[in-house]
Protein backbone atom coordinates (compact mmCIF):
# COMPACT_ATOMS: atom_id res chain seq x y z
CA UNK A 1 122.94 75.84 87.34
CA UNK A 2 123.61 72.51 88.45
CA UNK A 3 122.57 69.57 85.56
CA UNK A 4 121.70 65.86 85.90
CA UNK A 5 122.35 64.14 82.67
CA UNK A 6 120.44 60.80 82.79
CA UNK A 7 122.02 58.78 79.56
CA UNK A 8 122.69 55.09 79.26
CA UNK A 9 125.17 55.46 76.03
CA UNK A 10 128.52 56.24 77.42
CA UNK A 11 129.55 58.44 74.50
CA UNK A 12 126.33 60.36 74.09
CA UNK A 13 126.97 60.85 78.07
CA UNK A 14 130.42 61.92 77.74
CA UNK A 15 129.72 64.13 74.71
CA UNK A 16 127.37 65.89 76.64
CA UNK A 17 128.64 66.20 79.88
CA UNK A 18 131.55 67.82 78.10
CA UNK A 19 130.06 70.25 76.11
CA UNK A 20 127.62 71.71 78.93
CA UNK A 21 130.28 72.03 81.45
CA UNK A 22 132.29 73.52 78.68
CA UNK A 23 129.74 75.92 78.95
CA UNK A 24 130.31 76.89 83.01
CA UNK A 25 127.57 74.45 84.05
CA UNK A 26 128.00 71.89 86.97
CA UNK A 27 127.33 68.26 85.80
CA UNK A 28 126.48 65.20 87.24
CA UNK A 29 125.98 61.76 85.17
CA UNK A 30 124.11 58.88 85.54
CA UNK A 31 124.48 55.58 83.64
CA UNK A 32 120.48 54.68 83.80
CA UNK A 33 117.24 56.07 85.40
CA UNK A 34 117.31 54.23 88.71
CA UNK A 35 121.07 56.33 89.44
CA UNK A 36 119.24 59.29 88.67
CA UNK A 37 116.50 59.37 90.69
CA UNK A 38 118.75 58.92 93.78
CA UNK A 39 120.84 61.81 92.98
CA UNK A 40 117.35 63.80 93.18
CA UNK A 41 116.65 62.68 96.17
CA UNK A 42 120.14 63.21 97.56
CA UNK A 43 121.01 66.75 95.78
CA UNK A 44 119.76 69.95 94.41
CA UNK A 45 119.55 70.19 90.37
CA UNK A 46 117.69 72.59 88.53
CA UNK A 47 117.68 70.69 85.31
CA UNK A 48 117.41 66.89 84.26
CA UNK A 49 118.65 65.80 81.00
CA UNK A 50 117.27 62.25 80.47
CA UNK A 51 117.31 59.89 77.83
CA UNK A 52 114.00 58.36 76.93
CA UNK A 53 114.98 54.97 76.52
CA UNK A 54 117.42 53.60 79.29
CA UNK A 55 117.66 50.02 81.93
CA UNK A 56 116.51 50.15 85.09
CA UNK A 57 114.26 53.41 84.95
CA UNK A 58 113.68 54.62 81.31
CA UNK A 59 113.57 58.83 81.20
CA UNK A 60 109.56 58.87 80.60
CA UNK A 61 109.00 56.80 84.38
CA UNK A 62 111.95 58.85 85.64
CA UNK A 63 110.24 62.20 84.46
CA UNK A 64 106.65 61.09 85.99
CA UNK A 65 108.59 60.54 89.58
CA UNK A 66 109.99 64.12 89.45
CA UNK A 67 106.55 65.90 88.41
CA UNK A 68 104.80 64.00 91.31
CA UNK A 69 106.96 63.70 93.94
CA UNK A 70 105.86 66.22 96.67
CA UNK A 71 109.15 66.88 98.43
CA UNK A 72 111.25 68.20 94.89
CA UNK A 73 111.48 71.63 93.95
CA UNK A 74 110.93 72.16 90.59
CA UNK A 75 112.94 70.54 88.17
CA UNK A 76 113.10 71.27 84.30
CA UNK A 77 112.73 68.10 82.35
CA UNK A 78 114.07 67.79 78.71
CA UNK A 79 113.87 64.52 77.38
CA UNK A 80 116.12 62.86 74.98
CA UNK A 81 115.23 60.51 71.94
CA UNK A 82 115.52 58.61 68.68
CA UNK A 83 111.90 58.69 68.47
CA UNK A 84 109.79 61.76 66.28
CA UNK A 85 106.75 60.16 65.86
CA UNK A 86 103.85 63.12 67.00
CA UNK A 87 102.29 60.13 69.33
CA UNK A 88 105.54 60.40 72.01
CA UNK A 89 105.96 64.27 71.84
CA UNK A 90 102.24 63.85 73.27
CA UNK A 91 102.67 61.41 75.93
CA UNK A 92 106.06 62.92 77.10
CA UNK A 93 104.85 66.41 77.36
CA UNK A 94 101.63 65.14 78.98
CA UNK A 95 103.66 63.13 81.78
CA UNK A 96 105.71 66.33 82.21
CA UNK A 97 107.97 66.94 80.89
CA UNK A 98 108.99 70.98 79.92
CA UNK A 99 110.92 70.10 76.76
CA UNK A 100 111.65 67.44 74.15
CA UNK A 101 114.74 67.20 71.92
CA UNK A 102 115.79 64.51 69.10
CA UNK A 103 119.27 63.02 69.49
CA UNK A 104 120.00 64.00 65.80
CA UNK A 105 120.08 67.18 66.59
CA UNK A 106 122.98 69.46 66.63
CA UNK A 107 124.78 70.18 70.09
CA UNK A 108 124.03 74.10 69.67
CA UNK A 109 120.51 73.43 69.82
CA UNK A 110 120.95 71.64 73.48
CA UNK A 111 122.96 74.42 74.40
CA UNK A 112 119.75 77.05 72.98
CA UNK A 113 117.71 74.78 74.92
CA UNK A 114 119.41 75.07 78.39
CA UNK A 115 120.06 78.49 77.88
CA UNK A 116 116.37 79.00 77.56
CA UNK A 117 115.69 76.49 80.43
CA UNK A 118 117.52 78.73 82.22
CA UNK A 119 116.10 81.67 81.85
CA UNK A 120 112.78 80.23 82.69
CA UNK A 121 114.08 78.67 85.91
CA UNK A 122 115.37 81.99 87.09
CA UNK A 123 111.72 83.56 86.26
CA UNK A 124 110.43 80.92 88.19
CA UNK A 125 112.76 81.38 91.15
CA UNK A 126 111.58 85.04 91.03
CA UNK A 127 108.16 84.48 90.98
CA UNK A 128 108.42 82.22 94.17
CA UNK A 129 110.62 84.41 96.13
CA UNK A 130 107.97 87.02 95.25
CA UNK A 131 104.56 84.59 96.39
CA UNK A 132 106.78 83.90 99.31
CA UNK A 133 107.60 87.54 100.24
CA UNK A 134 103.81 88.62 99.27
CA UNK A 135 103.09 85.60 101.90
CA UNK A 136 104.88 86.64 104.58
CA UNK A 137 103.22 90.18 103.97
CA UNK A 138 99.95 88.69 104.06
CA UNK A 139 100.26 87.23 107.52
CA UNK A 140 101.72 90.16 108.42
CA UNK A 141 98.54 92.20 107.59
CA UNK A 142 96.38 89.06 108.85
CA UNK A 143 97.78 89.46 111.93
CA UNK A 144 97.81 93.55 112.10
CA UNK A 145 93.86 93.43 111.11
CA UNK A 146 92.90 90.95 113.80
CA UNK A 147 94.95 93.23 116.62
CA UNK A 148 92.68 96.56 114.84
CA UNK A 149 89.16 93.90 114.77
CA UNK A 150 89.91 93.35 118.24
CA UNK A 151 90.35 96.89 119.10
CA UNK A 152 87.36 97.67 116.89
CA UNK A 153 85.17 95.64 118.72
CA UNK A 154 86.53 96.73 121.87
CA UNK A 155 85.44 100.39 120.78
CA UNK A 156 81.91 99.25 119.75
CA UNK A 157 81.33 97.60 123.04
CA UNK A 158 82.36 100.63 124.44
CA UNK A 159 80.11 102.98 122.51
CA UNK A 160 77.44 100.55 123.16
CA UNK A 161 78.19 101.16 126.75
CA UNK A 162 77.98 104.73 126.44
CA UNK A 163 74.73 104.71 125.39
CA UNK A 164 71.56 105.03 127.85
CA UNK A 165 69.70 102.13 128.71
CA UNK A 166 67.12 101.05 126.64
CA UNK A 167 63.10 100.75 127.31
CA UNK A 168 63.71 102.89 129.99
CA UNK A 169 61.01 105.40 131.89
CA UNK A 170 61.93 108.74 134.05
CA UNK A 171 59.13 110.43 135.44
CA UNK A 172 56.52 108.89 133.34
CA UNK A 173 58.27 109.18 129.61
CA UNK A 174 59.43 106.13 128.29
CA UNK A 175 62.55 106.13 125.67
CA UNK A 176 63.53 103.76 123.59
CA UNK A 177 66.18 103.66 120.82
CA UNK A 178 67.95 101.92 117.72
CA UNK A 179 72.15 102.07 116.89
CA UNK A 180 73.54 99.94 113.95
CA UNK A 181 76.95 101.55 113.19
CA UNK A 182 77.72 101.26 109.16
CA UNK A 183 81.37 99.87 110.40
CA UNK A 184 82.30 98.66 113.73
CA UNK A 185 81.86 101.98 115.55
CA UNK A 186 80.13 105.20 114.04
CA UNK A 187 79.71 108.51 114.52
CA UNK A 188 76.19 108.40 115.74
CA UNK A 189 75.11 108.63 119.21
CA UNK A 190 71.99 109.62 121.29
CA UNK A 191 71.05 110.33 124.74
CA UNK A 192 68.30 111.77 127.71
CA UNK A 193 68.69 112.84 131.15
CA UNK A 194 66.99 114.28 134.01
CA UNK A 195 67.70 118.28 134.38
CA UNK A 196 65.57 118.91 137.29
CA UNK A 197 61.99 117.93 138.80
CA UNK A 198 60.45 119.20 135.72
CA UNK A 199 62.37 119.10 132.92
CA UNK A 200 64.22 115.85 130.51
CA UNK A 201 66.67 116.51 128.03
CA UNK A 202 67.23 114.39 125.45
CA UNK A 203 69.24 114.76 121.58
CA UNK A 204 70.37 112.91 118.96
CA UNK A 205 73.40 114.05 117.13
CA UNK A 206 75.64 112.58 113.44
CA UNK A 207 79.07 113.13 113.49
CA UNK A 208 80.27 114.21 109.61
CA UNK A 209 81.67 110.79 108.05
CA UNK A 210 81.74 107.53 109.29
CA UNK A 211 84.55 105.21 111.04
CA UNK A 212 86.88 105.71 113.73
CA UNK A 213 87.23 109.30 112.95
CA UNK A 214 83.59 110.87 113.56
CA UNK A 215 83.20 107.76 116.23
CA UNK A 216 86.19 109.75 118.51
CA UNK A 217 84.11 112.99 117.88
CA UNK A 218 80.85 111.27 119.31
CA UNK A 219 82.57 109.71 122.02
CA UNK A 220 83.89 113.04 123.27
CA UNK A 221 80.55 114.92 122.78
CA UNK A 222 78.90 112.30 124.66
CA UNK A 223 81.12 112.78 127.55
CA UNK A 224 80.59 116.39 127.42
CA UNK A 225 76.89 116.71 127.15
CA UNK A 226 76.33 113.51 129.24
CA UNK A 227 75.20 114.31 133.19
CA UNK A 228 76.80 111.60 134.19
CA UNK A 229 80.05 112.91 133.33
CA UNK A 230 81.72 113.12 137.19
CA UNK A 231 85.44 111.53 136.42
CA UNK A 232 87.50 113.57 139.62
CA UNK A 233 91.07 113.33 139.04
CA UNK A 234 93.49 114.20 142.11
CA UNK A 235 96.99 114.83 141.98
CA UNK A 236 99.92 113.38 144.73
CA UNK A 237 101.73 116.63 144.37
CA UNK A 238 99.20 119.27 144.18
CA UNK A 239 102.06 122.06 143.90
CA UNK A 240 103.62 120.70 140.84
CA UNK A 241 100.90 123.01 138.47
CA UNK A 242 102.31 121.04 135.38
CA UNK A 243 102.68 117.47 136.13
CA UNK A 244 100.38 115.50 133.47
CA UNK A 245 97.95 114.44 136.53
CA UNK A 246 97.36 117.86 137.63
CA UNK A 247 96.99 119.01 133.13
CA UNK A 248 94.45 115.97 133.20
CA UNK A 249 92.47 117.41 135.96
CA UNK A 250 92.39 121.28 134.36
CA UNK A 251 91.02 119.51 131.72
CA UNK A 252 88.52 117.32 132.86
CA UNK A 253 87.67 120.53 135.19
CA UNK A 254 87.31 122.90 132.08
CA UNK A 255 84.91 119.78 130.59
CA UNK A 256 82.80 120.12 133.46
CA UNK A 257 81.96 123.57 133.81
CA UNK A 258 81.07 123.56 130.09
CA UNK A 259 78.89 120.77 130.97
CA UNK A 260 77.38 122.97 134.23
CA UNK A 261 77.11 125.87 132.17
CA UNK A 262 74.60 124.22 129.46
CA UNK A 263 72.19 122.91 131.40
CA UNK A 264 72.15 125.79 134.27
CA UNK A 265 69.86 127.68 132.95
CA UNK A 266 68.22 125.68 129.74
CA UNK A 267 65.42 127.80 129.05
CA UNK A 268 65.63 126.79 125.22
CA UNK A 269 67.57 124.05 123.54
CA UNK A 270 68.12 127.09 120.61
CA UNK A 271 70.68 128.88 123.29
CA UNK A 272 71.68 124.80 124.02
CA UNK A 273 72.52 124.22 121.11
CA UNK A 274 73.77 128.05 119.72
CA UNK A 275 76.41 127.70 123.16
CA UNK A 276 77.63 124.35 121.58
CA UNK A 277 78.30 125.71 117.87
CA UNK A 278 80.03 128.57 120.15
CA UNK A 279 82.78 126.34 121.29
CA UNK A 280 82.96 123.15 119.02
CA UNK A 281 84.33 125.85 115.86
CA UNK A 282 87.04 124.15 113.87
CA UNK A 283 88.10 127.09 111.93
CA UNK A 284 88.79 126.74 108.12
CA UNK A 285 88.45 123.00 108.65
CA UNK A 286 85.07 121.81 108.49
CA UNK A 287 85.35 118.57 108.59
CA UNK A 288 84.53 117.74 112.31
CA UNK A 289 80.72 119.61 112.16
CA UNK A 290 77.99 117.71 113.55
CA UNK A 291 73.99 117.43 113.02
CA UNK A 292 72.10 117.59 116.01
CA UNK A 293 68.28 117.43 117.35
CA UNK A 294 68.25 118.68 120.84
CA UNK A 295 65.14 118.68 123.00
CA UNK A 296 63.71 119.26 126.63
CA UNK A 297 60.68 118.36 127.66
CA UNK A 298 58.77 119.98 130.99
CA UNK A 299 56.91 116.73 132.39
CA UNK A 300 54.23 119.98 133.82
CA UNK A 301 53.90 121.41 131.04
CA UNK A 302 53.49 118.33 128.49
CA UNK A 303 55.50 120.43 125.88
CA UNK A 304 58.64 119.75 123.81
CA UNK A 305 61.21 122.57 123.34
CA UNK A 306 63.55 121.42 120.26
CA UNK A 307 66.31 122.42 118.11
CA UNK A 308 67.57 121.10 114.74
CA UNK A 309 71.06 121.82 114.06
CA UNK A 310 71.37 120.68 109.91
CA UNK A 311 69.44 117.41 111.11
CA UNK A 312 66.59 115.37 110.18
CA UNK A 313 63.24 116.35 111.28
CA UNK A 314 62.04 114.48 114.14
CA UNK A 315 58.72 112.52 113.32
CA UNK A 316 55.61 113.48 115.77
CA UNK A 317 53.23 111.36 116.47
CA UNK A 318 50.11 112.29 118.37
CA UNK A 319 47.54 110.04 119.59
CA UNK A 320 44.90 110.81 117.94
CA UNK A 321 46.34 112.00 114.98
CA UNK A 322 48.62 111.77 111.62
CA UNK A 323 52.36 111.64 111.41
CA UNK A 324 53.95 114.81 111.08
CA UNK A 325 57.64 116.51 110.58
CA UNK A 326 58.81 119.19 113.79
CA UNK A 327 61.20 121.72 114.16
CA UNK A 328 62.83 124.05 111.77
CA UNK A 329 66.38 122.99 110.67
CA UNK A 330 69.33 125.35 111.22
CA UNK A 331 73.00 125.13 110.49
CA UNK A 332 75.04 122.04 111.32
CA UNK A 333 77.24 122.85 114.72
CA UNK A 334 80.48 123.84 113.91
CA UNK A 335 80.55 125.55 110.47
CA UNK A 336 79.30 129.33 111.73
CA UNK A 337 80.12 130.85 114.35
CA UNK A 338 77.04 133.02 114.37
CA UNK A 339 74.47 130.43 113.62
CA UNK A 340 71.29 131.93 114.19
CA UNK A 341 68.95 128.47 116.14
CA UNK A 342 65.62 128.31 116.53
CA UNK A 343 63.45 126.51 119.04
CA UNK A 344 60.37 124.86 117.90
CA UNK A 345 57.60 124.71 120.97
CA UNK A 346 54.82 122.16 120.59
CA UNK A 347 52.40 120.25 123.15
CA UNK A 348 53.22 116.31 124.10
CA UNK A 349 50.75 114.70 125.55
CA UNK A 350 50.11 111.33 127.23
CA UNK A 351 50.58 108.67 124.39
CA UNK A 352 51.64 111.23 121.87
CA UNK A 353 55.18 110.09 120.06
CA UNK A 354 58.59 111.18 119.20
CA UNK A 355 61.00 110.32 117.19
CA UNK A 356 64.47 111.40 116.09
CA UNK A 357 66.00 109.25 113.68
CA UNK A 358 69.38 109.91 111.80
CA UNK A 359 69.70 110.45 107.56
CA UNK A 360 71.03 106.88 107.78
CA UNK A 361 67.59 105.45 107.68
CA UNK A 362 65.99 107.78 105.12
CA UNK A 363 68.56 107.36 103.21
CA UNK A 364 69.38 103.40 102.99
CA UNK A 365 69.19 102.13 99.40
CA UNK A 366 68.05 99.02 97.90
CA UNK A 367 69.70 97.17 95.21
CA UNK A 368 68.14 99.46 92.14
CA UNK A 369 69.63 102.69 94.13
CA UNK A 370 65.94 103.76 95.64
CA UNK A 371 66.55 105.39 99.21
CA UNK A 372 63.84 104.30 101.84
CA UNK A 373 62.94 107.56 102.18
CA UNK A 374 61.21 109.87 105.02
CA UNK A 375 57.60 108.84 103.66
CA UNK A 376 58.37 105.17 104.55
CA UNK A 377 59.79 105.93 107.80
CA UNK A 378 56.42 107.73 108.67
CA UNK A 379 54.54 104.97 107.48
CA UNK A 380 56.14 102.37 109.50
CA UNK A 381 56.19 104.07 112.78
CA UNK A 382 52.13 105.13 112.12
CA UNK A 383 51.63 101.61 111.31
CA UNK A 384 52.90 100.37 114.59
CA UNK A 385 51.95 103.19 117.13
CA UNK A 386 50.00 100.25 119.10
CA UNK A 387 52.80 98.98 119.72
CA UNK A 388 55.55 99.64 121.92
CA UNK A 389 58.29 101.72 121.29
CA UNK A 390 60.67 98.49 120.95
CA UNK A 391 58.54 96.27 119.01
CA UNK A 392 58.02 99.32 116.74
CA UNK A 393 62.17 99.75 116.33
CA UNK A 394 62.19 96.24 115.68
CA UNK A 395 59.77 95.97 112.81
CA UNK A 396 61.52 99.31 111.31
CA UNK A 397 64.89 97.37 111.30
CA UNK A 398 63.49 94.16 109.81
CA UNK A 399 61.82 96.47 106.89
CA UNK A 400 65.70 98.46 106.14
CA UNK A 401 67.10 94.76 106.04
CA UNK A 402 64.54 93.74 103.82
CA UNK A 403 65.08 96.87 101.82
CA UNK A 404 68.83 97.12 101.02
CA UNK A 405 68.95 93.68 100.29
CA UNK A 406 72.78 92.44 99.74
CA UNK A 407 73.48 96.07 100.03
CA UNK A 408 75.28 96.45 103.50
CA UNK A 409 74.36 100.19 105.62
CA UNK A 410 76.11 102.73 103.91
CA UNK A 411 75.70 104.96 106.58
CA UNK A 412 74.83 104.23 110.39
CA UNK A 413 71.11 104.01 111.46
CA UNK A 414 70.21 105.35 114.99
CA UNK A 415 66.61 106.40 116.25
CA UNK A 416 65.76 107.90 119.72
CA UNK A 417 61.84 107.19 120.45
CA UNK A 418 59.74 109.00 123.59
CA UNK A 419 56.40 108.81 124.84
CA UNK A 420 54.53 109.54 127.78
CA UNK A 421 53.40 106.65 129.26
CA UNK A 422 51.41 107.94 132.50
CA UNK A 423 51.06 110.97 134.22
CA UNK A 424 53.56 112.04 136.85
CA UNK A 425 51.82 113.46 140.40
């Protein structure tokens, strides 16, 4: 350590100076207070040795210029006297300074008290090196989370995008929906299609978990039971059978044909459905099932054919009539092989209502732990069926803010509302 020893008295000085570098410490004197503040300013010292009454500077003003000058590293203070009146320990320890020592006292004791300066300088030089490291790491991990935020958001725009457009009508049946992801993305998603002249598919499916994880899962099922699914991928050299372009395009081929196969023939969304448990297995790992409602409706017919796969019941509506639950819940897809699925067949009429909502909404708590519940849900959308589908979404969100309060969604919230709205010639 490297020792300023501020002492007007040339003996007391020499005495010192002496005895500490006797010690292995580097010394530097100063005949008054004004001496000793330009060393500071000019060189490094870890300790200051000052005596309290000296020309020029005395060692209390000398002491306040080294606690508040901004550009010093921290510099242990012990100040020297004659005086032991309680009234000046106060006022030097509350200008500063870290320690106080009488002149009278033996030489050993200065050494004791530079020893133990010492050691709390080096604890101090720890602790910065450590707020500076933990600094560093900090901005490290500032800058790491804004790269994943930007990525995240990147991801939610796109699972925005891969969602159907909203208040939208094919062949006379309007659909509507809601998506509020718990995180940035989720693992919810929803669509409908056209099949044919007569026939609209439509499902709503919740990907086990939440987060990136289940939201990789959705995006891949949506790209394999969405229609619009027509990527074509062609290779520059068509003989080379294993170049990554011509993999790619198997791939993307074997997607497709899966995608052809389940809506050739949909005569039921039970063999829909059944045909994706079939190939989404995950063996002893269960932790990629899904819930699913999957429906088709014949615009001829006015009649639903649906499928629950381990989700929530979808909330009918009829015009004339009382909310009620449909469907008969199955297995979620991707735990049994042999599922057995069942179809539930019921008639949809002109400005009857449908709607297939995720366990994200019956289940969002408020502050005392009460879940909003399926009962509430039903009462809402009753409460607005005068209303279109979007005005009713929108009063259904403002109620699960209102309910969870500072609580944020635990789980994501997604609803997929149909009705017909006129009668297709």
């Amino acid at each position: 350590m490297k020792i300023l020893l501020a002492e007007d008295d040339p003996v007391t000085r020499l005495l010192y100076s002496r005895n500490l570098k006797a010690c292995g410490y580097e010394v530097v004197t100063a005949e008054n207070g004004e001496i000793a503040w330009q060393y500071l300013q000019t060189q490094p010292f870890q300790i200051l040795i000052s005596d309290w009454e000296m020309p020029e500077l005395n060692g209390l003003e000398l002491c306040q210029r080294v606690k508040s000058a901004p550009d010093l590293p921290y510099i242990f203070v012990l100040l020297l006297t004659a005086r032991d009146d309680e009234s000046s320990l106060i006022q030097g320890l509350d200008i500063g300074a870290d320690d106080y020592l009488a002149k009278t006292s033996d030489i050993e004791v200065l050494k004791a008290r530079i020893r133990s300066a010492g050691r709390l300088i080096q604890l101090t030089a720890e602790l910065e090196a450590k707020n500076l490291h933990l600094k560093e790491v900090n901005e490290r991990l500032d800058k790491a989370y804004s790269y994943i935020k930007r990525d995240l958001e990147l991801a939610a725009k796109t699972q925005i995008g891969l969602l159907p457009p909203q208040d939208a009508v094919i062949n006379g049946v309007r659909f509507d929906w809601l998506f509020v992801p718990s995180t940035f993305v989720g693992g919810d998603t929803l669509n409908y299609f056209r099949i044919n002249d007569s026939q609209l598919a439509f499902y709503q499916l919740d990907v086990v978990g939440h987060g990136v994880a289940s939201a990789l899962h959705s995006f891949s099922l949506t790209k394999i039971l969405s229609p619009a699914f027509n990527m074509d991928v062609t290779s520059k050299n068509s003989a080379d059978a294993d170049s990554p372009t011509a993999v790619l395009k198997q791939r993307i081929q074997g997607r497709r044909q899966c995608q052809d196969s389940l809506f050739a023939t949909p005569s039921s969304s039970a063999n829909i459905v059944a045909e994706l448990n079939r190939r989404f297995q995950t063996g002893i790992d269960t932790l990629e099932y899904f819930t699913m409602a999957y429906g088709i409706l014949d615009i001829h017919e006015k009649t639903i054919d649906i499928c629950l796969a381990g989700h929530q019941k979808p909330i009918y509506i009829p015009i004339d009539g009382k909310p009620e639950l449909i469907g008969t819940s199955g297995f979620p897809v991707g735990i049994l092989p042999e599922s057995d699925y069942k179809s539930t067949l019921f008639k949809f009429a002109k400005g009857d209502r449908l709607f297939l909502h995720s366990d994200g909404i019956a289940e969002c708590m408020n502050e005392d732990g009460d879940e909003f519940g399926v009962e509430r849900l039903q009462a809402s959308l009753f409460a607005s069926k005068n209303l279109d589908l979007g005005a009713a979404g929108k009063i259904l969100m403002s109620q699960l803010e209102s309910w969870k309060g500072n609580n944020p969604f635990e789980d994501d919230i997604s609803m997929l509302a149909l009705e017909i709205i006129r009668d297709e010639i």
